[in-house]
C-alpha atoms as a PDB file:
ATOM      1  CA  UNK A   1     101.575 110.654  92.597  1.00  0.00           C
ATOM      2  CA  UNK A   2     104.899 109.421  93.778  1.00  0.00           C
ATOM      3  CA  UNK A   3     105.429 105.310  93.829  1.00  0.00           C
ATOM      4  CA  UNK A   4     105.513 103.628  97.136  1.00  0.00           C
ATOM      5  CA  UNK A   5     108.073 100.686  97.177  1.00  0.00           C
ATOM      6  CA  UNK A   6     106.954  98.084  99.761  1.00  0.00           C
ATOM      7  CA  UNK A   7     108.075  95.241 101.577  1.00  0.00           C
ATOM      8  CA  UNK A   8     105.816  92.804 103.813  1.00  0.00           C
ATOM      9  CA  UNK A   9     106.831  92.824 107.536  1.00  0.00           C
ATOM     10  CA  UNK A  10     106.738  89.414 109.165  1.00  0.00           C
ATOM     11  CA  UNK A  11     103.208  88.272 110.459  1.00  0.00           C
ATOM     12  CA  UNK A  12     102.247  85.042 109.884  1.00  0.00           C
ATOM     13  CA  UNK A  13      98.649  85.638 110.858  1.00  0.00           C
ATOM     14  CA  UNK A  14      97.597  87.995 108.432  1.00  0.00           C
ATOM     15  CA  UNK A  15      99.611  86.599 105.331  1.00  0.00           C
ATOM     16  CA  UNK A  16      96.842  84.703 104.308  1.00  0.00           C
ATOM     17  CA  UNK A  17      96.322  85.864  99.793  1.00  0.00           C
ATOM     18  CA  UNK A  18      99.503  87.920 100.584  1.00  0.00           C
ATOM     19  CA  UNK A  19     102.010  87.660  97.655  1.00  0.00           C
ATOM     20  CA  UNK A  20     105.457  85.744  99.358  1.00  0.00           C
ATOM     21  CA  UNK A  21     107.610  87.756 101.583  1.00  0.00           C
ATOM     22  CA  UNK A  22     109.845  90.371 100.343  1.00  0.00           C
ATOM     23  CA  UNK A  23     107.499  91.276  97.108  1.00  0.00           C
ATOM     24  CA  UNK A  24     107.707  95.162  96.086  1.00  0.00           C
ATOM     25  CA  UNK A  25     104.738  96.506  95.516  1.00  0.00           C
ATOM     26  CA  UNK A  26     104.571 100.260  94.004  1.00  0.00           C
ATOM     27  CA  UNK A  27     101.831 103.096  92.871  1.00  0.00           C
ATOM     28  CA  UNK A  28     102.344 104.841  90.651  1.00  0.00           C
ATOM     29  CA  UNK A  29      99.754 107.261  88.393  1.00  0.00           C
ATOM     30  CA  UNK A  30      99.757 104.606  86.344  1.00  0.00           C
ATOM     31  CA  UNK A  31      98.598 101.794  88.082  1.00  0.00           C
ATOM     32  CA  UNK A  32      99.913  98.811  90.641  1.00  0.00           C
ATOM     33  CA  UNK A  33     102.899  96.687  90.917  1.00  0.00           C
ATOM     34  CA  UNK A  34     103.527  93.320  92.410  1.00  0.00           C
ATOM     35  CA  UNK A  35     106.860  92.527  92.166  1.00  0.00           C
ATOM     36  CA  UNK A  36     107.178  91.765  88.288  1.00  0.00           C
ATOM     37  CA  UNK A  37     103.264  92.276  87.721  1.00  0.00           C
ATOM     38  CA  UNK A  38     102.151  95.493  86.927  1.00  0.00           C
ATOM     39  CA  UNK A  39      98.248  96.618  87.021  1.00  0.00           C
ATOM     40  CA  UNK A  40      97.220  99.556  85.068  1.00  0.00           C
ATOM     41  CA  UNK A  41      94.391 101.442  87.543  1.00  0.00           C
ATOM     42  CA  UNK A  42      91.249 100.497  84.682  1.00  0.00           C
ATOM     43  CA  UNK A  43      92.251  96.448  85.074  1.00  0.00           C
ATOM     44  CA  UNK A  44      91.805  96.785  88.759  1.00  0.00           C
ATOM     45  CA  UNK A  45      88.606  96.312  90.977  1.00  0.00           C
ATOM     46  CA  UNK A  46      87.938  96.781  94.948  1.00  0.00           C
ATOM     47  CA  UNK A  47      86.499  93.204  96.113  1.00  0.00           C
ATOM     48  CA  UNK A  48      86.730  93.317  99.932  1.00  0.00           C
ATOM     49  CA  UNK A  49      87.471  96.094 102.425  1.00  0.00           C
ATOM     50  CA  UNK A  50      88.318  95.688 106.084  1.00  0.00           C
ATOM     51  CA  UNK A  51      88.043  98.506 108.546  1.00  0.00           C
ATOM     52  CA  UNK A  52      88.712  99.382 111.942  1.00  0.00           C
ATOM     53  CA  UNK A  53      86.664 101.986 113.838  1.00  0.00           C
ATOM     54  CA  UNK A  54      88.460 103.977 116.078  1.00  0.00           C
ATOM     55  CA  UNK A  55      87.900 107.735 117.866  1.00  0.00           C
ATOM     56  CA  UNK A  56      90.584 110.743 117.524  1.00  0.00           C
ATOM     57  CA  UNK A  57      89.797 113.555 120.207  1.00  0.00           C
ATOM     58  CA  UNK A  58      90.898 117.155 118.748  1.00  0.00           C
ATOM     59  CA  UNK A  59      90.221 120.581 120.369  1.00  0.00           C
ATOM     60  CA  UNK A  60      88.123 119.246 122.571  1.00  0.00           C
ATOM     61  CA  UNK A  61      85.982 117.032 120.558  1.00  0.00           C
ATOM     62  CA  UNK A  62      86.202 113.504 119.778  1.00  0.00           C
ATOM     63  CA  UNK A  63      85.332 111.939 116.405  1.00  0.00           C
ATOM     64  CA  UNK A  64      84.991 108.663 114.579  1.00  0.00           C
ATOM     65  CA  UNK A  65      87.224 107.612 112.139  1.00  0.00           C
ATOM     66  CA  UNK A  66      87.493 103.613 110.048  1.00  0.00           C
ATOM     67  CA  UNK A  67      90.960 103.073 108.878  1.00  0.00           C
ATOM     68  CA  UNK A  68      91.143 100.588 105.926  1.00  0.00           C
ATOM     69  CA  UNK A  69      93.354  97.507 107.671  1.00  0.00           C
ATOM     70  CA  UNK A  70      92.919  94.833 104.377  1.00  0.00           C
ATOM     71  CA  UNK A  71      92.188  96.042 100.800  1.00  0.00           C
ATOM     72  CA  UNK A  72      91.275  93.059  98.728  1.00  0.00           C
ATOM     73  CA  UNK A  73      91.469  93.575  94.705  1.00  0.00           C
ATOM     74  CA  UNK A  74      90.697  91.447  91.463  1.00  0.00           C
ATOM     75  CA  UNK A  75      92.459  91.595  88.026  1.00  0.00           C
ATOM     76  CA  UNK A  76      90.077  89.848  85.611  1.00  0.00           C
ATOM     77  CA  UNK A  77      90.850  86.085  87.645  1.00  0.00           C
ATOM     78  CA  UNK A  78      93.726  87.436  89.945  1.00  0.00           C
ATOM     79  CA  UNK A  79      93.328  88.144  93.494  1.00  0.00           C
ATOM     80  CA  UNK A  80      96.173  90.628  95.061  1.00  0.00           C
ATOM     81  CA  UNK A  81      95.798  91.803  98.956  1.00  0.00           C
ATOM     82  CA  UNK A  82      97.175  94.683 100.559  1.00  0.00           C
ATOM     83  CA  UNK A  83      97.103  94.359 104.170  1.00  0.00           C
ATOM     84  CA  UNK A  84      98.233  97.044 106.104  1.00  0.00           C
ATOM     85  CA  UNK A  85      99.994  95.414 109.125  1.00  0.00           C
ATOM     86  CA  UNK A  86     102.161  93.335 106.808  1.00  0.00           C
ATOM     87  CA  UNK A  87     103.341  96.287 104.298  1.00  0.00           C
ATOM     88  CA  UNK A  88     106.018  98.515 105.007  1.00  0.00           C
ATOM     89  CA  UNK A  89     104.182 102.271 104.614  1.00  0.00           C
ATOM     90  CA  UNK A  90     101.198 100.177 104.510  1.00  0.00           C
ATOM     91  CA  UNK A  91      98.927 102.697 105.476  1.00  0.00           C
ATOM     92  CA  UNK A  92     100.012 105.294 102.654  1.00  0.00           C
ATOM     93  CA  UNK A  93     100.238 102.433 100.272  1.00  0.00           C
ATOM     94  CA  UNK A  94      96.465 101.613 100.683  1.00  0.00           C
ATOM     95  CA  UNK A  95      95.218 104.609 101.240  1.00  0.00           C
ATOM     96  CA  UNK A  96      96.483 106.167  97.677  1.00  0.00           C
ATOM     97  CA  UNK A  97      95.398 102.560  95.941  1.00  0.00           C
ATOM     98  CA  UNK A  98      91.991 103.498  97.918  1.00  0.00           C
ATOM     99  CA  UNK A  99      91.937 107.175  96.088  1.00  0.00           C
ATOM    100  CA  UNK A 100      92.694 105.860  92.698  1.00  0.00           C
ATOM    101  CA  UNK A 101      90.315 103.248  92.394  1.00  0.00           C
ATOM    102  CA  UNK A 102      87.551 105.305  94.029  1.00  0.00           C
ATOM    103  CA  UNK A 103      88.226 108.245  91.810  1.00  0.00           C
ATOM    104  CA  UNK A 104      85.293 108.938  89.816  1.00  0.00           C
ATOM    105  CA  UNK A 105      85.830 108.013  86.020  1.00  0.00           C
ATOM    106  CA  UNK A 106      86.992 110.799  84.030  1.00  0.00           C
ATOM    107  CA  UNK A 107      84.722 111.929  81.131  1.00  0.00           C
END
């Protein structure tokens, strides 16, 4: 999987448990980065998801779909947020930390 660098876009509103301004964040198959941090995949844990609901209309028909807007994590006592509206390529950033940590455990 090819890293994602990242840098948050200004809005003060939804910066709250966001890292300071300017922080890169990349994914990599290995695991997370937060500017000098890095977070191998195991260490990490989903604590809080926030979705939106919204329809797409295709061909005729219309469906529901839930974006993932806030993806809240834990590493053992450290809290890191990935908010999509305040990451550049937010969306592709938490959508492949969404697929790795959801992946079922390999046996």
């Amino acid at each position: 999987m090819p890293g994602e660098s990242c840098a948050r876009l200004r809005r003060p509103e939804r910066s709250e448990g966001l890292g300071p301004a300017g922080t890169v964040i990349f994914i990599d198959a290995n695991g997370l980065a937060v500017g000098a941090e890095i977070f191998a995949w195991p260490a990490l844990a989903i604590d809080q998801v926030e979705l939106t609901r919204t329809s797409v209309s295709s061909g005729g028909t219309t469906s529901v779909i839930r974006v993932i807007e806030r993806l809240s994590l834990v590493a053992g006592t450290k809290a890191i947020v990935l908010d999509r509206a305040m990451l550049q390529n937010g969306l592709l950033l938490i959508d492949n930390a969404w697929r790795k940590l959801r992946a079922p455990p390999s046996s």
